[in-house]
PDB file of N, CA and C in Angstrom:
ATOM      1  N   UNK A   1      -2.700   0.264 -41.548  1.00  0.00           N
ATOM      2  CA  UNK A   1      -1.650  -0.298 -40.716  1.00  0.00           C
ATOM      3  C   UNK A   1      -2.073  -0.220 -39.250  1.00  0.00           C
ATOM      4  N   UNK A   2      -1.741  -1.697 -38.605  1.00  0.00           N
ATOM      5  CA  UNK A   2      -1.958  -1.422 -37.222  1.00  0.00           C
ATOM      6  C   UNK A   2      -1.054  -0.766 -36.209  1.00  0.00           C
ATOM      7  N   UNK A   3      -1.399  -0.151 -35.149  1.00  0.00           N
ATOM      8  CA  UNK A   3      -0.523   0.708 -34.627  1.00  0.00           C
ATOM      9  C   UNK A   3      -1.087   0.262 -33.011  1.00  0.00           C
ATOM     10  N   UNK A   4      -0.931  -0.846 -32.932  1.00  0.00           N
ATOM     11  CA  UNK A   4      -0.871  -1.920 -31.657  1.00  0.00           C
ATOM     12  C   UNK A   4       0.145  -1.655 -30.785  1.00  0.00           C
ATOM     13  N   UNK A   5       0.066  -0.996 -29.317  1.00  0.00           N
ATOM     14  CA  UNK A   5       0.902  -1.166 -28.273  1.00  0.00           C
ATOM     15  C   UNK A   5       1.260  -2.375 -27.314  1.00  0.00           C
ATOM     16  N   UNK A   6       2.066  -2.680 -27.316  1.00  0.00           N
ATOM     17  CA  UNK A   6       2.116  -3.955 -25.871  1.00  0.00           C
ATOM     18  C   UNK A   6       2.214  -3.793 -24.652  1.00  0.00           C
ATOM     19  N   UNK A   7       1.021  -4.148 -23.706  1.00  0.00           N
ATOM     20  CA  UNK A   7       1.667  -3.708 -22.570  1.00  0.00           C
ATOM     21  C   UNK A   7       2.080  -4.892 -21.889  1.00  0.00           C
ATOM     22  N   UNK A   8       3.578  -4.259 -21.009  1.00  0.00           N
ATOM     23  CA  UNK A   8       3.973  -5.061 -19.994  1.00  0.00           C
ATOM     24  C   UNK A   8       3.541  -5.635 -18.880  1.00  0.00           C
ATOM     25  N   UNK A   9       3.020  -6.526 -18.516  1.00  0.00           N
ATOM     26  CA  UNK A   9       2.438  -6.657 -17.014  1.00  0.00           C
ATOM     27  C   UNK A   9       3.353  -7.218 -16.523  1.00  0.00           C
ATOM     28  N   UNK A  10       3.452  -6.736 -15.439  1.00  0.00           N
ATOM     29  CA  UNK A  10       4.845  -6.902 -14.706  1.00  0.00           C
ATOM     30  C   UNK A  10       4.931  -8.422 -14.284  1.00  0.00           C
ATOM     31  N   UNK A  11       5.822  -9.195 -14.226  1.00  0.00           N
ATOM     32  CA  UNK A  11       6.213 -10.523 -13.899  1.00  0.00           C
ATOM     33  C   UNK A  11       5.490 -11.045 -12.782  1.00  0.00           C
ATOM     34  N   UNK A  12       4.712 -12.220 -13.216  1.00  0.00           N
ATOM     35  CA  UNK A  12       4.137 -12.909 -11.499  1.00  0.00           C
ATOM     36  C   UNK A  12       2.253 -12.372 -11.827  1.00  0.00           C
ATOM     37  N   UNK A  13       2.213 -10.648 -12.160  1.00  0.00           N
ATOM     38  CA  UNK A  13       0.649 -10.063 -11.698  1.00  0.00           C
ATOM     39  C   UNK A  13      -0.075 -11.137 -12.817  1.00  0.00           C
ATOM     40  N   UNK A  14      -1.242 -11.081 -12.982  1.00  0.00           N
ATOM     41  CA  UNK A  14      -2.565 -11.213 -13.894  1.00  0.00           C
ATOM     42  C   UNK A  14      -2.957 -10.315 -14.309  1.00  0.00           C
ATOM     43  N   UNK A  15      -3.346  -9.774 -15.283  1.00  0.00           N
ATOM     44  CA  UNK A  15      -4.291  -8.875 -15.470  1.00  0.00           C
ATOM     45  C   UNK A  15      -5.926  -9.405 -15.377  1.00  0.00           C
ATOM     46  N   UNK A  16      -6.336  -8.403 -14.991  1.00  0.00           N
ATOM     47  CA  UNK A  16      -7.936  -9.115 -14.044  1.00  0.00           C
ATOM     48  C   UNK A  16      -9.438  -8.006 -15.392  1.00  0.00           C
ATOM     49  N   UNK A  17      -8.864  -6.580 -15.716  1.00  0.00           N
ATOM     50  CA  UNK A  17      -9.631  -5.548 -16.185  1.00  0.00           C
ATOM     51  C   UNK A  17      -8.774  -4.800 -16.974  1.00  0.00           C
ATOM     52  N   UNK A  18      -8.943  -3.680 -17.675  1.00  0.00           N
ATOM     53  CA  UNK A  18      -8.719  -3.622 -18.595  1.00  0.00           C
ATOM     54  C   UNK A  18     -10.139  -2.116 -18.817  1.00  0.00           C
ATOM     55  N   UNK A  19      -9.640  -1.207 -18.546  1.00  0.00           N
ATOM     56  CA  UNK A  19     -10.572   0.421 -18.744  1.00  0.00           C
ATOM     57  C   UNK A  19     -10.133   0.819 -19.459  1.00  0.00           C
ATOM     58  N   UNK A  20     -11.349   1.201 -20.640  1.00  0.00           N
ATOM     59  CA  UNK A  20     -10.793   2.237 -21.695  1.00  0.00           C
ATOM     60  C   UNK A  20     -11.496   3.526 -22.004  1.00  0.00           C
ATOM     61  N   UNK A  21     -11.388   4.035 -23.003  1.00  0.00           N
ATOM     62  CA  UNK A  21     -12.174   5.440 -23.012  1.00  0.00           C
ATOM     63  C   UNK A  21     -13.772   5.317 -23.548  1.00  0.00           C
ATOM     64  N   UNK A  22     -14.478   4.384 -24.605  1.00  0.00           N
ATOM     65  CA  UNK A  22     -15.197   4.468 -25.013  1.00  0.00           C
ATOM     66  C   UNK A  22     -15.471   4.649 -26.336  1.00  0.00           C
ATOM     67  N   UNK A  23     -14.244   5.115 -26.437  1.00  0.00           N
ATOM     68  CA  UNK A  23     -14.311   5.516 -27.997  1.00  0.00           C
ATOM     69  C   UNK A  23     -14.295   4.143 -29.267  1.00  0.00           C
ATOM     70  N   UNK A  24     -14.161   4.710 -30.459  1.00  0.00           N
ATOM     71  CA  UNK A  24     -13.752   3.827 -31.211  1.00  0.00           C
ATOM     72  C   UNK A  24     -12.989   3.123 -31.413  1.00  0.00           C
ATOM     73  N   UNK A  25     -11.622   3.641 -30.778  1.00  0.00           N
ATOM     74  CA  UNK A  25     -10.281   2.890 -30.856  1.00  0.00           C
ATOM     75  C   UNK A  25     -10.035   2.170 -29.813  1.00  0.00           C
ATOM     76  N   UNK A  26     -11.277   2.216 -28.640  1.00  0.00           N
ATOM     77  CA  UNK A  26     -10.877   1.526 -27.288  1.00  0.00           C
ATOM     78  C   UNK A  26      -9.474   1.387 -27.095  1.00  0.00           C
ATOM     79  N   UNK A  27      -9.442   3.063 -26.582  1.00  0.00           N
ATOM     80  CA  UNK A  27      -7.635   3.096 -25.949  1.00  0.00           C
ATOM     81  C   UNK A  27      -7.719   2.856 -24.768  1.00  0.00           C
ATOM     82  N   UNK A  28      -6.990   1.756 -24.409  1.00  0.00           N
ATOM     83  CA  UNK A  28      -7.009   1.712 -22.705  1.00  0.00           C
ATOM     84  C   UNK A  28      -6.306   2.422 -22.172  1.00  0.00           C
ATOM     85  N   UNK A  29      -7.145   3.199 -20.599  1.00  0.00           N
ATOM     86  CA  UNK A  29      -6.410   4.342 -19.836  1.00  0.00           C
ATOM     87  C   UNK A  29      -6.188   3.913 -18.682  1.00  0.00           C
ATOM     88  N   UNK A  30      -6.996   2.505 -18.394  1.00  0.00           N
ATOM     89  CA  UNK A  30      -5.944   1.891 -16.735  1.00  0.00           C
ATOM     90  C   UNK A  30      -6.091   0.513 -17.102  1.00  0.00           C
ATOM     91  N   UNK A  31      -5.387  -0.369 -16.185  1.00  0.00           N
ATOM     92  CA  UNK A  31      -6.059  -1.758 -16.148  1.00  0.00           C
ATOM     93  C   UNK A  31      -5.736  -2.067 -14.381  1.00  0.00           C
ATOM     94  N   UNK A  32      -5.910  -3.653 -13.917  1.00  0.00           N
ATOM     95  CA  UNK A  32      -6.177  -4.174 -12.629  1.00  0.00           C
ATOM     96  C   UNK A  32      -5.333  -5.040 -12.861  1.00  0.00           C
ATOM     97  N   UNK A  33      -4.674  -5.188 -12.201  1.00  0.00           N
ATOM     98  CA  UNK A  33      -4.178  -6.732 -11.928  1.00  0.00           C
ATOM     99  C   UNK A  33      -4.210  -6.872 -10.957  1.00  0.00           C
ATOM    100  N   UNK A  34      -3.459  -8.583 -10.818  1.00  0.00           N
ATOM    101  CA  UNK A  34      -3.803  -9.346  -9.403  1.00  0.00           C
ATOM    102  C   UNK A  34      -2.490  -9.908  -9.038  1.00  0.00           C
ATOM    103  N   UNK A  35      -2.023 -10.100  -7.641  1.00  0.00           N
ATOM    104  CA  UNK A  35      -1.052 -10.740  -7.690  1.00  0.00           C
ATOM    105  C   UNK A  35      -1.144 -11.215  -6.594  1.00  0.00           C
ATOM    106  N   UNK A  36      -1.391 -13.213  -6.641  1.00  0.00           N
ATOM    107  CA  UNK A  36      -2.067 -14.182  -5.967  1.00  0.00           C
ATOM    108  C   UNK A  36      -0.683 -14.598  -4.684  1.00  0.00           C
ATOM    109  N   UNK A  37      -1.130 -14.706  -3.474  1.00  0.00           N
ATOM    110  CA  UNK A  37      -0.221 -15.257  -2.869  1.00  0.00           C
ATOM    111  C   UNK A  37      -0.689 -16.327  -2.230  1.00  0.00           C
ATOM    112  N   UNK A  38      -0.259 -17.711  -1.611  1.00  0.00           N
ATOM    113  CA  UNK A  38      -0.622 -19.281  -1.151  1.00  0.00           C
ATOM    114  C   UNK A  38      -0.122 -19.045   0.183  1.00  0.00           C
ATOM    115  N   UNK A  39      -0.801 -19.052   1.410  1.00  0.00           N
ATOM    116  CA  UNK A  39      -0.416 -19.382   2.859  1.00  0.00           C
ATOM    117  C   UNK A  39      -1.160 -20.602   2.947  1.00  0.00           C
ATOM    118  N   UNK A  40      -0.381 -21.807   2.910  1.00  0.00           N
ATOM    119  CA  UNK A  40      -1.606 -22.680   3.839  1.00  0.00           C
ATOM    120  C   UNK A  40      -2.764 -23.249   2.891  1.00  0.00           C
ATOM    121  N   UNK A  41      -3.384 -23.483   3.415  1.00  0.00           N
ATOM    122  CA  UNK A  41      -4.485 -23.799   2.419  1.00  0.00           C
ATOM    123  C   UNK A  41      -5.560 -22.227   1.602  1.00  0.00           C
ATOM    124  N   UNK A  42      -5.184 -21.006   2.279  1.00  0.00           N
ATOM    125  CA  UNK A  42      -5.171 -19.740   1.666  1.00  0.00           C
ATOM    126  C   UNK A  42      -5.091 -18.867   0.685  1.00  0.00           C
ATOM    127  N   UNK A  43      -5.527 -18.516  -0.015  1.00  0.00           N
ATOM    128  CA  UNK A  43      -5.418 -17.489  -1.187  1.00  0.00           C
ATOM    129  C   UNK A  43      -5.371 -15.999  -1.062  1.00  0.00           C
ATOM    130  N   UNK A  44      -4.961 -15.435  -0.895  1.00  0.00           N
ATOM    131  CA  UNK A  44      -4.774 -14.016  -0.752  1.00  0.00           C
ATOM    132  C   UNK A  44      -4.433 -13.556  -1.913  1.00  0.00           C
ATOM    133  N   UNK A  45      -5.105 -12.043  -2.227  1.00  0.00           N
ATOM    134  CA  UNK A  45      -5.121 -11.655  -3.691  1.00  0.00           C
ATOM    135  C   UNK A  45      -4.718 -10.176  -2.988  1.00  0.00           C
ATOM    136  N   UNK A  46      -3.768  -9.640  -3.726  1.00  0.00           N
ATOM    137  CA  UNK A  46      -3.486  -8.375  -4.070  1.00  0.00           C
ATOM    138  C   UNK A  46      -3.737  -7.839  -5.682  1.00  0.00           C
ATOM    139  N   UNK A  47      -4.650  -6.677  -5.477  1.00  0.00           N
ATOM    140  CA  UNK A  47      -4.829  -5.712  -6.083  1.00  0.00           C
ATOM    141  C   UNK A  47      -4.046  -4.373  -7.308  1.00  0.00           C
ATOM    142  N   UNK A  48      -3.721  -4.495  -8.236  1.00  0.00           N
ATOM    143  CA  UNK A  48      -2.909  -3.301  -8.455  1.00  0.00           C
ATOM    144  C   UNK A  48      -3.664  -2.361  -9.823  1.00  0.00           C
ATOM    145  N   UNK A  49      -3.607  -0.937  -9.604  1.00  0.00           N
ATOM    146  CA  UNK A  49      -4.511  -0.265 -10.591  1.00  0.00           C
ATOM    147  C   UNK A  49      -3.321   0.374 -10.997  1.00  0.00           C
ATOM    148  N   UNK A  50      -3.033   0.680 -12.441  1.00  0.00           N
ATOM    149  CA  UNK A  50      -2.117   1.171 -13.095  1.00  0.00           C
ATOM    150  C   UNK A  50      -2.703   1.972 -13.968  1.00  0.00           C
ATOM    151  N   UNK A  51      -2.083   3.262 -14.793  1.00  0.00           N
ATOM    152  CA  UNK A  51      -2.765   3.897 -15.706  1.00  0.00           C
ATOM    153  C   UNK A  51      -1.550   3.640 -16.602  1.00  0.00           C
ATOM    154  N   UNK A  52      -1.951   3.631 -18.071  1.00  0.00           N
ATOM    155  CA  UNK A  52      -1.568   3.169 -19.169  1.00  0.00           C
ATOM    156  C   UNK A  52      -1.090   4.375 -20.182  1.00  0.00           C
ATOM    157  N   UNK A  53      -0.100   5.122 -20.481  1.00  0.00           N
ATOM    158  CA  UNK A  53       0.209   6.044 -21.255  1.00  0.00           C
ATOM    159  C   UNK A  53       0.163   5.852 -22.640  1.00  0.00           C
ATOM    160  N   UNK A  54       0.805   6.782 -24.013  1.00  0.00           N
ATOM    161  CA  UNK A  54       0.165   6.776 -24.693  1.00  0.00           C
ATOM    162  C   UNK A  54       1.272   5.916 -25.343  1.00  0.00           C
ATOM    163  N   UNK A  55       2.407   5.127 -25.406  1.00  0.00           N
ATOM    164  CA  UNK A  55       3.258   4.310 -25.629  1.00  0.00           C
ATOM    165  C   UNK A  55       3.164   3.115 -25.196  1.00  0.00           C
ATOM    166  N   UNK A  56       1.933   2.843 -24.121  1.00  0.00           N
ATOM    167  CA  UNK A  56       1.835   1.836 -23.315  1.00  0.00           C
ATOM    168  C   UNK A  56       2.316   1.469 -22.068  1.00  0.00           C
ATOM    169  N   UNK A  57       3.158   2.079 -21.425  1.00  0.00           N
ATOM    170  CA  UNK A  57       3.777   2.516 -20.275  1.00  0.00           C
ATOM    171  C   UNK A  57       2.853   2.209 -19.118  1.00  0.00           C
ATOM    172  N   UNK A  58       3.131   1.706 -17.872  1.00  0.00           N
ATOM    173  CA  UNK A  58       2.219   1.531 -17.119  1.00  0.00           C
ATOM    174  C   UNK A  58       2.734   1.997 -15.789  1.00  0.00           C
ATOM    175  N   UNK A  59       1.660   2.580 -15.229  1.00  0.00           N
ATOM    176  CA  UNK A  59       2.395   3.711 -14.175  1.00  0.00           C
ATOM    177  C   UNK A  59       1.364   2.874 -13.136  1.00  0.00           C
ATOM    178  N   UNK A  60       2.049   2.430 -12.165  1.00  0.00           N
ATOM    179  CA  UNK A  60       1.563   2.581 -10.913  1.00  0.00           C
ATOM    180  C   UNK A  60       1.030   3.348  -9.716  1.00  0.00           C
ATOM    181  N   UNK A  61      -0.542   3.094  -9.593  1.00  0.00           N
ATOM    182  CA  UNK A  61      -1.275   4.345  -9.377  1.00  0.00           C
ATOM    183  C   UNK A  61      -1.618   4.028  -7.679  1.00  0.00           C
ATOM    184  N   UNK A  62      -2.096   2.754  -7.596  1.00  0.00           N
ATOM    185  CA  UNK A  62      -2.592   2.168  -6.065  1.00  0.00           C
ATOM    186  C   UNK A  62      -2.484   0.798  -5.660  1.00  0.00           C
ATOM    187  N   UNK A  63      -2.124   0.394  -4.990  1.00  0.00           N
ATOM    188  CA  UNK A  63      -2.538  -1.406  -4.649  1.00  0.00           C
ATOM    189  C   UNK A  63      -3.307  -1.407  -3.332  1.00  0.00           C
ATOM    190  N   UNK A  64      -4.298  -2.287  -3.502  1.00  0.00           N
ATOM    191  CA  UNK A  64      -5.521  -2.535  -2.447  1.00  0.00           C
ATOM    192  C   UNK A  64      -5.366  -4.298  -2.209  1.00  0.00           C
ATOM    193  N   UNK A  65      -5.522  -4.872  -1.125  1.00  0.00           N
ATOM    194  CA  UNK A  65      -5.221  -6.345  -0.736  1.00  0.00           C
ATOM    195  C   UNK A  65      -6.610  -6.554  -0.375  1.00  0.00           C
ATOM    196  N   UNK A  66      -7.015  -7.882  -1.011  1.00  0.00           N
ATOM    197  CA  UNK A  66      -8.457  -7.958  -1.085  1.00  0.00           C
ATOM    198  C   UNK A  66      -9.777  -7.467  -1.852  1.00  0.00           C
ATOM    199  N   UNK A  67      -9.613  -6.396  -2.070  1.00  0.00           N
ATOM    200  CA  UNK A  67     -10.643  -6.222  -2.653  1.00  0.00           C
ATOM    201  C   UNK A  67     -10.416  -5.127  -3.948  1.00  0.00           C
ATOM    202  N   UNK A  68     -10.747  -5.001  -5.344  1.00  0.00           N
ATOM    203  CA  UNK A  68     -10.086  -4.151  -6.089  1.00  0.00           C
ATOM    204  C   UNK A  68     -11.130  -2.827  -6.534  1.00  0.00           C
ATOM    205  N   UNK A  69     -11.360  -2.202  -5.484  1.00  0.00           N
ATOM    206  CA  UNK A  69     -11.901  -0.934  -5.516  1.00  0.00           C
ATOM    207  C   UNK A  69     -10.833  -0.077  -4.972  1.00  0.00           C
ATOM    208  N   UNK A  70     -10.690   1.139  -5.899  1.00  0.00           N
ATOM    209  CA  UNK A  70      -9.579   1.703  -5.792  1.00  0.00           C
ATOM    210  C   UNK A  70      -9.976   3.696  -5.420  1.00  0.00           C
ATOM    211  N   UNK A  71      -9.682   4.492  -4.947  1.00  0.00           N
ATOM    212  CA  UNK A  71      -9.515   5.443  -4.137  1.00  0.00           C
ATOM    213  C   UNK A  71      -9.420   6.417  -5.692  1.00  0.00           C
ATOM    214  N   UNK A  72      -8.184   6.113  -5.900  1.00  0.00           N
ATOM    215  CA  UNK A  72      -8.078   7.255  -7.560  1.00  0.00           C
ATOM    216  C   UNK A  72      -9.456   6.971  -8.457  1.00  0.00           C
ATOM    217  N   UNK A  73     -10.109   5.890  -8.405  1.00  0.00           N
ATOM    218  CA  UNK A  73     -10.925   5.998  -9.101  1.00  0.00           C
ATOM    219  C   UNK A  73     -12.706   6.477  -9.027  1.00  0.00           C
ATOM    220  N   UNK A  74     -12.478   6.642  -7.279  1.00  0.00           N
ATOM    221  CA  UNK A  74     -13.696   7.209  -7.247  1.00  0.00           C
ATOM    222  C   UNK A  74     -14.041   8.495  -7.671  1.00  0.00           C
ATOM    223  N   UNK A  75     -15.065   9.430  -7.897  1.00  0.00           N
ATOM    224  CA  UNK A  75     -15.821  10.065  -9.162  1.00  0.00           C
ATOM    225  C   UNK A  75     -15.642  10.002 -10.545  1.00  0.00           C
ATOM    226  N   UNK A  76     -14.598   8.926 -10.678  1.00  0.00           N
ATOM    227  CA  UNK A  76     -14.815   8.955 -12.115  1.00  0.00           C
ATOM    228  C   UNK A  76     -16.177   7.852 -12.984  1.00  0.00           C
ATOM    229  N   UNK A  77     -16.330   7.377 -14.066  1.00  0.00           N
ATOM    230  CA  UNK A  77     -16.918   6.653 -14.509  1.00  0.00           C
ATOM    231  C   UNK A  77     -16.853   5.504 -14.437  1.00  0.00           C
ATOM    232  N   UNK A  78     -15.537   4.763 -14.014  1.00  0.00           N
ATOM    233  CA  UNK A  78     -14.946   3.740 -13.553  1.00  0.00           C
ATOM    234  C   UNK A  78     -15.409   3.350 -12.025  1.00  0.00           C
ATOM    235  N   UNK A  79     -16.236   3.764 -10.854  1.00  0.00           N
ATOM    236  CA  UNK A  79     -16.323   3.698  -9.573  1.00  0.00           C
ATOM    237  C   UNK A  79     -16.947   2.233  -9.910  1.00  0.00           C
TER     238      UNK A  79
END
């Protein structure tokens, strides 16, 4: 039996990534999204890194504008 979580991405974002552990079951422990805004002839992208609980729950960890390198994630394996 599958034992498939759904996660919510919040209304409007993209999901861009998608980090998991490695293992066999590839449990995901964060993902990225994006959430695009139009000025003008402009694109502006916001950033958002969330970590993913074990129900699927998505906790908001950082948002970065422009570029999606994120602060919580440096020393980990994810940099």
């Amino acid at each position: 039996m599958n034992d498939f979580k759904k996660l919510a991405i919040p209304k409007k974002e993209r999901l861009e990534v998608q980090l998991t552990d490695g293992t066999e079951e590839h449990n995901i422990l964060y993902i990225i999204t994006s959430l695009a805004t139009i000025k003008g002839a402009e694109i502006f992208k916001n950033f958002r890194l969330y970590s993913v609980g074990s129900a699927g729950e998505l906790n908001l960890l950082e948002k970065r504008d422009g570029d999606p390198y994120f602060d919580k994630l440096k020393g980990t394996e994810y940099e």
